[in-house]
C-alpha atoms as a PDB file:
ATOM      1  CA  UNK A   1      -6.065  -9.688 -14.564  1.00  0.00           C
ATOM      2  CA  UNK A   2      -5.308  -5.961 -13.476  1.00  0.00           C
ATOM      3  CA  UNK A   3      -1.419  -5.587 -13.480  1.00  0.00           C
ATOM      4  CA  UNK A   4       0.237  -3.456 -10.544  1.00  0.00           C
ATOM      5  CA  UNK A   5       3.667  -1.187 -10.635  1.00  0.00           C
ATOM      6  CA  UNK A   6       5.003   0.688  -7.277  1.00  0.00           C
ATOM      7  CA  UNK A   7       7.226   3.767  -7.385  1.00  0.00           C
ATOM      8  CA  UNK A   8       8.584   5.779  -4.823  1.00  0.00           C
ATOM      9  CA  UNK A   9      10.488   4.159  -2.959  1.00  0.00           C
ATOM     10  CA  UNK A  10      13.967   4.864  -1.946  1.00  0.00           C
ATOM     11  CA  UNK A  11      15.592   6.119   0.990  1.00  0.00           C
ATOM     12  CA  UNK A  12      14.887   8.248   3.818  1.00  0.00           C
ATOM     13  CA  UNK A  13      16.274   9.024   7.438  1.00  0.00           C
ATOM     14  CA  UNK A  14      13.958   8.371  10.351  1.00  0.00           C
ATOM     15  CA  UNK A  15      11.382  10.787  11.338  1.00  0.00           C
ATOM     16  CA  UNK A  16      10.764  11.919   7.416  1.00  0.00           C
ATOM     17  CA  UNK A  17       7.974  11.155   4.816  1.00  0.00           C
ATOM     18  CA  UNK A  18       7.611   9.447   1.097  1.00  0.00           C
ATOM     19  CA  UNK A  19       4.519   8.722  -0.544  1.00  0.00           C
ATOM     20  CA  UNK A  20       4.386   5.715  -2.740  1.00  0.00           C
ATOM     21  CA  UNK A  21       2.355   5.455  -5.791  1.00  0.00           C
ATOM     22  CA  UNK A  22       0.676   1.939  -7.687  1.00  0.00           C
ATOM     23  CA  UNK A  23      -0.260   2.783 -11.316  1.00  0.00           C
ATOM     24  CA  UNK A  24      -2.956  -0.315 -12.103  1.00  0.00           C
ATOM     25  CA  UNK A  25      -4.087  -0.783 -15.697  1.00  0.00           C
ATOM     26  CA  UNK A  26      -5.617  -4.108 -17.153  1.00  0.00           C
ATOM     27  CA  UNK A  27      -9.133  -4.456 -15.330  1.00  0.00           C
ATOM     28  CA  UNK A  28     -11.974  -1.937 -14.298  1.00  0.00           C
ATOM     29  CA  UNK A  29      -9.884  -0.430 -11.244  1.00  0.00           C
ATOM     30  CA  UNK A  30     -12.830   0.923  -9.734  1.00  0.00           C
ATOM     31  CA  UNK A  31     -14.115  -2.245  -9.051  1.00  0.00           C
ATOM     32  CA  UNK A  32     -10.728  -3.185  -6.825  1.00  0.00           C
ATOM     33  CA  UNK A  33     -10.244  -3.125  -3.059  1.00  0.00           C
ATOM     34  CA  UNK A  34      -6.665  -1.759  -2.885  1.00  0.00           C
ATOM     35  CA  UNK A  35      -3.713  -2.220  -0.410  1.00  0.00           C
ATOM     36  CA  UNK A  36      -0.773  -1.902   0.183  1.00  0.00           C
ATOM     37  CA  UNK A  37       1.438  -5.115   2.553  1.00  0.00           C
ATOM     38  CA  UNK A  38       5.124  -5.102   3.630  1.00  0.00           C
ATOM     39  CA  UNK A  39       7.842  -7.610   4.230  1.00  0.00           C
ATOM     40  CA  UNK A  40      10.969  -7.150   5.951  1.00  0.00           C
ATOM     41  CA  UNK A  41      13.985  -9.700   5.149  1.00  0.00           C
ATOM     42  CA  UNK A  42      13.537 -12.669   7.729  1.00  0.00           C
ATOM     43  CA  UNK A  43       9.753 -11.963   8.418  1.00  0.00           C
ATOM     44  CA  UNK A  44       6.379 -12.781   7.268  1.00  0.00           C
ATOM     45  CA  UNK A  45       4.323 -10.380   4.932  1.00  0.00           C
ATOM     46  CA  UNK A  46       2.089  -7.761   6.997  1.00  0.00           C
ATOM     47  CA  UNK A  47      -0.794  -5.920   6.176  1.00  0.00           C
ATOM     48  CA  UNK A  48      -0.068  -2.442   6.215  1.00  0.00           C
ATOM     49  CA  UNK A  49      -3.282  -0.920   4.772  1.00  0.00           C
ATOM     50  CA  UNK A  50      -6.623  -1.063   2.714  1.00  0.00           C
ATOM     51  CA  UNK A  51      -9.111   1.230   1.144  1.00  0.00           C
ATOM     52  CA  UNK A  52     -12.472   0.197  -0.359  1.00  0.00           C
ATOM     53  CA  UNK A  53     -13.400   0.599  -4.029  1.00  0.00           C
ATOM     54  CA  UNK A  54     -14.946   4.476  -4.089  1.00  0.00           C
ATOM     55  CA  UNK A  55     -12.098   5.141  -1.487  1.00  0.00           C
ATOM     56  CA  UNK A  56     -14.824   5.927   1.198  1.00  0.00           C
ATOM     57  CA  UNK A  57     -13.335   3.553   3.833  1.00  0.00           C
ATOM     58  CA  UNK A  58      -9.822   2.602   5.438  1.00  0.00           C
ATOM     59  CA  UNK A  59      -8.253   0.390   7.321  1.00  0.00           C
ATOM     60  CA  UNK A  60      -4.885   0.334   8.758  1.00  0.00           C
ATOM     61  CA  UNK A  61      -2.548  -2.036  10.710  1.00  0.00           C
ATOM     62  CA  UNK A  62      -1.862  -0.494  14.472  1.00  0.00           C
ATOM     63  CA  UNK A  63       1.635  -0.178  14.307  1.00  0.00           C
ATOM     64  CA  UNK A  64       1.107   2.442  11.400  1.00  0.00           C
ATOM     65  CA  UNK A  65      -2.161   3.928  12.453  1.00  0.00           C
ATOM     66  CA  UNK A  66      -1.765   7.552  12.686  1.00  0.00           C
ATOM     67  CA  UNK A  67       1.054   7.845  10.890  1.00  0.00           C
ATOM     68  CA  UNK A  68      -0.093   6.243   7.309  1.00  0.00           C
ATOM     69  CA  UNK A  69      -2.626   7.548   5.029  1.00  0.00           C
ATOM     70  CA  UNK A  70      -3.869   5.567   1.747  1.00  0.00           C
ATOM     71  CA  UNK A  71      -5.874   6.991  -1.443  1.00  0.00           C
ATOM     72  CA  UNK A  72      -7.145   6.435  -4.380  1.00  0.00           C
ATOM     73  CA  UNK A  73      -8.005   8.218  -7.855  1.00  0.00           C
ATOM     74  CA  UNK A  74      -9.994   6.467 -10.012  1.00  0.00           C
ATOM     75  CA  UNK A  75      -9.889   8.539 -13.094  1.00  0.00           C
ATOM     76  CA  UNK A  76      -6.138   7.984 -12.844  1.00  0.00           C
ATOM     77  CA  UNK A  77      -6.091   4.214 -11.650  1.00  0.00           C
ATOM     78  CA  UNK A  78      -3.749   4.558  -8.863  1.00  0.00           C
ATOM     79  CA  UNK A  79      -3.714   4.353  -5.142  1.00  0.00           C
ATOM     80  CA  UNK A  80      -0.882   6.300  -2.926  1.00  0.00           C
ATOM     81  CA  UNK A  81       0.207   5.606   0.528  1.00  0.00           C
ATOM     82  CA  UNK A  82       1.380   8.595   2.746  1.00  0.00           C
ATOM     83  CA  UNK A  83       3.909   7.618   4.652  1.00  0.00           C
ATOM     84  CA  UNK A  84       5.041  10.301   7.481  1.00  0.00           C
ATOM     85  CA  UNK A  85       6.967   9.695  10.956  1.00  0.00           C
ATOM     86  CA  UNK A  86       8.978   7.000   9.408  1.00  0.00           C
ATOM     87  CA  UNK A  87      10.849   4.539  11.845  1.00  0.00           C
ATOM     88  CA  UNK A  88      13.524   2.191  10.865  1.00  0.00           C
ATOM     89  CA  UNK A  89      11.531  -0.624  11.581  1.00  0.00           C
ATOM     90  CA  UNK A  90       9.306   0.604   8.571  1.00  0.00           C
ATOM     91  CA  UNK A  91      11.961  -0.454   6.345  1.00  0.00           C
ATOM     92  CA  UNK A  92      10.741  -3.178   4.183  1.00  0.00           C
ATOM     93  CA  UNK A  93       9.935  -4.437   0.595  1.00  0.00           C
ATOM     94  CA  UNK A  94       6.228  -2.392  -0.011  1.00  0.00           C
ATOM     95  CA  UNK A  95       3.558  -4.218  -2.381  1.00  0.00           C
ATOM     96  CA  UNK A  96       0.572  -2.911  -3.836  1.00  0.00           C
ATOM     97  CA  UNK A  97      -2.526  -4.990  -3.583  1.00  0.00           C
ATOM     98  CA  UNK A  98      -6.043  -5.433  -5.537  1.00  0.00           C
ATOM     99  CA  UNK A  99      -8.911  -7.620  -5.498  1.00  0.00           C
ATOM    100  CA  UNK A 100     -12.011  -7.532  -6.466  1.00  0.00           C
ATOM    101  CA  UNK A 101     -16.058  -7.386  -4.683  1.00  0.00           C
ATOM    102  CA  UNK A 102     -14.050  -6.846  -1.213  1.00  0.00           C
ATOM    103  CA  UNK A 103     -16.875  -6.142   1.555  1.00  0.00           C
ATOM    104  CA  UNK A 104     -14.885  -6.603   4.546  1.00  0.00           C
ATOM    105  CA  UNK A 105     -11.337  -4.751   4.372  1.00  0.00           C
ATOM    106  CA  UNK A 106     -10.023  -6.886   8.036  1.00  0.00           C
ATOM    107  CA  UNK A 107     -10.075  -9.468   5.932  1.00  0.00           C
ATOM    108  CA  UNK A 108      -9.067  -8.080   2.319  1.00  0.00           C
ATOM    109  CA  UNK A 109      -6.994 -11.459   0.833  1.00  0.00           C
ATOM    110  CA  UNK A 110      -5.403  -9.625  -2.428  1.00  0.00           C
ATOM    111  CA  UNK A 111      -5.085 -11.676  -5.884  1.00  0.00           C
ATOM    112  CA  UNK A 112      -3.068  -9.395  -7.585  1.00  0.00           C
ATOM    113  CA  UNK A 113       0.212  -8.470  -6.372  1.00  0.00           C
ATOM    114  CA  UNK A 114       2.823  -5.696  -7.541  1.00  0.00           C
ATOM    115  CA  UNK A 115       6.546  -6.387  -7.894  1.00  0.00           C
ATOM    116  CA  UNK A 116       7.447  -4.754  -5.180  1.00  0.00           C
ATOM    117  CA  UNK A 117       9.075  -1.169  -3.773  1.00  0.00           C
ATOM    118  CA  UNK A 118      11.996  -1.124  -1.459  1.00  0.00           C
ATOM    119  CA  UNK A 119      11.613   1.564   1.437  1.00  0.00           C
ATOM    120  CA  UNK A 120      14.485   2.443   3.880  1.00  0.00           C
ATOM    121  CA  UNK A 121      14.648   4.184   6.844  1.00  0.00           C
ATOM    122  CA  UNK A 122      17.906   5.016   8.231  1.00  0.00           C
ATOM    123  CA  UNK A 123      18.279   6.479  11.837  1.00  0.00           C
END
């Protein structure tokens, strides 16, 4: 089991940045496909972004293409998501994501779940 904590959220007006960070400890994190999902109150949880387990491939959802950027550092076992241009409709509870021996990040189906991150985006 590899256990997940977010930081970094908190509040922000519309049109600014804030990078979120997911400390992992537990497992081998290099061996983790990492992501990073959202849910906004009265919707469905949405894939937001992925990145491979050397961090050598991405993959992002459209409506944050562009505008999103996720990392990793595996000598510090943590993956970041860049989050610039912010809209309100960004505003949502942000999870952090692993699982592992992912080939195909379209269809990355995390195991592991952080608690959670709230990000909002006033305008």
């Amino acid at each position: 089991q590899v256990q997940l904590v977010e930081s970094g959220g908190g509040l922000v007006q519309a049109g600014g940045s804030v990078r979120l960070s997911c400390a992992a400890s537990g497992r081998t994190f290099s061996n983790y496909a990492m992501g990073w999902f959202r849910q906004a109150p009265g919707k469905e949880r949405e894939f937001v972004a992925a990145i491979n387990w050397s961090g050598s491939r991405t993959y992002y959802a459209d409506s944050v293409k562009g505008r999103f950027t996720i990392s990793r550092d595996n000598a510090k076992n943590t993956v970041s998501l860049q989050m610039n241009s912010l809209k309100p409709e960004d505003t949502a509870v942000y999870y952090c994501a692993a699982r592992e021996f992912v080939f195909k990040l379209d269809k990355f189906q995390p195991d592991s779940w952080g608690q959670g991150t709230q990000v909002t985006v006033s305008s």
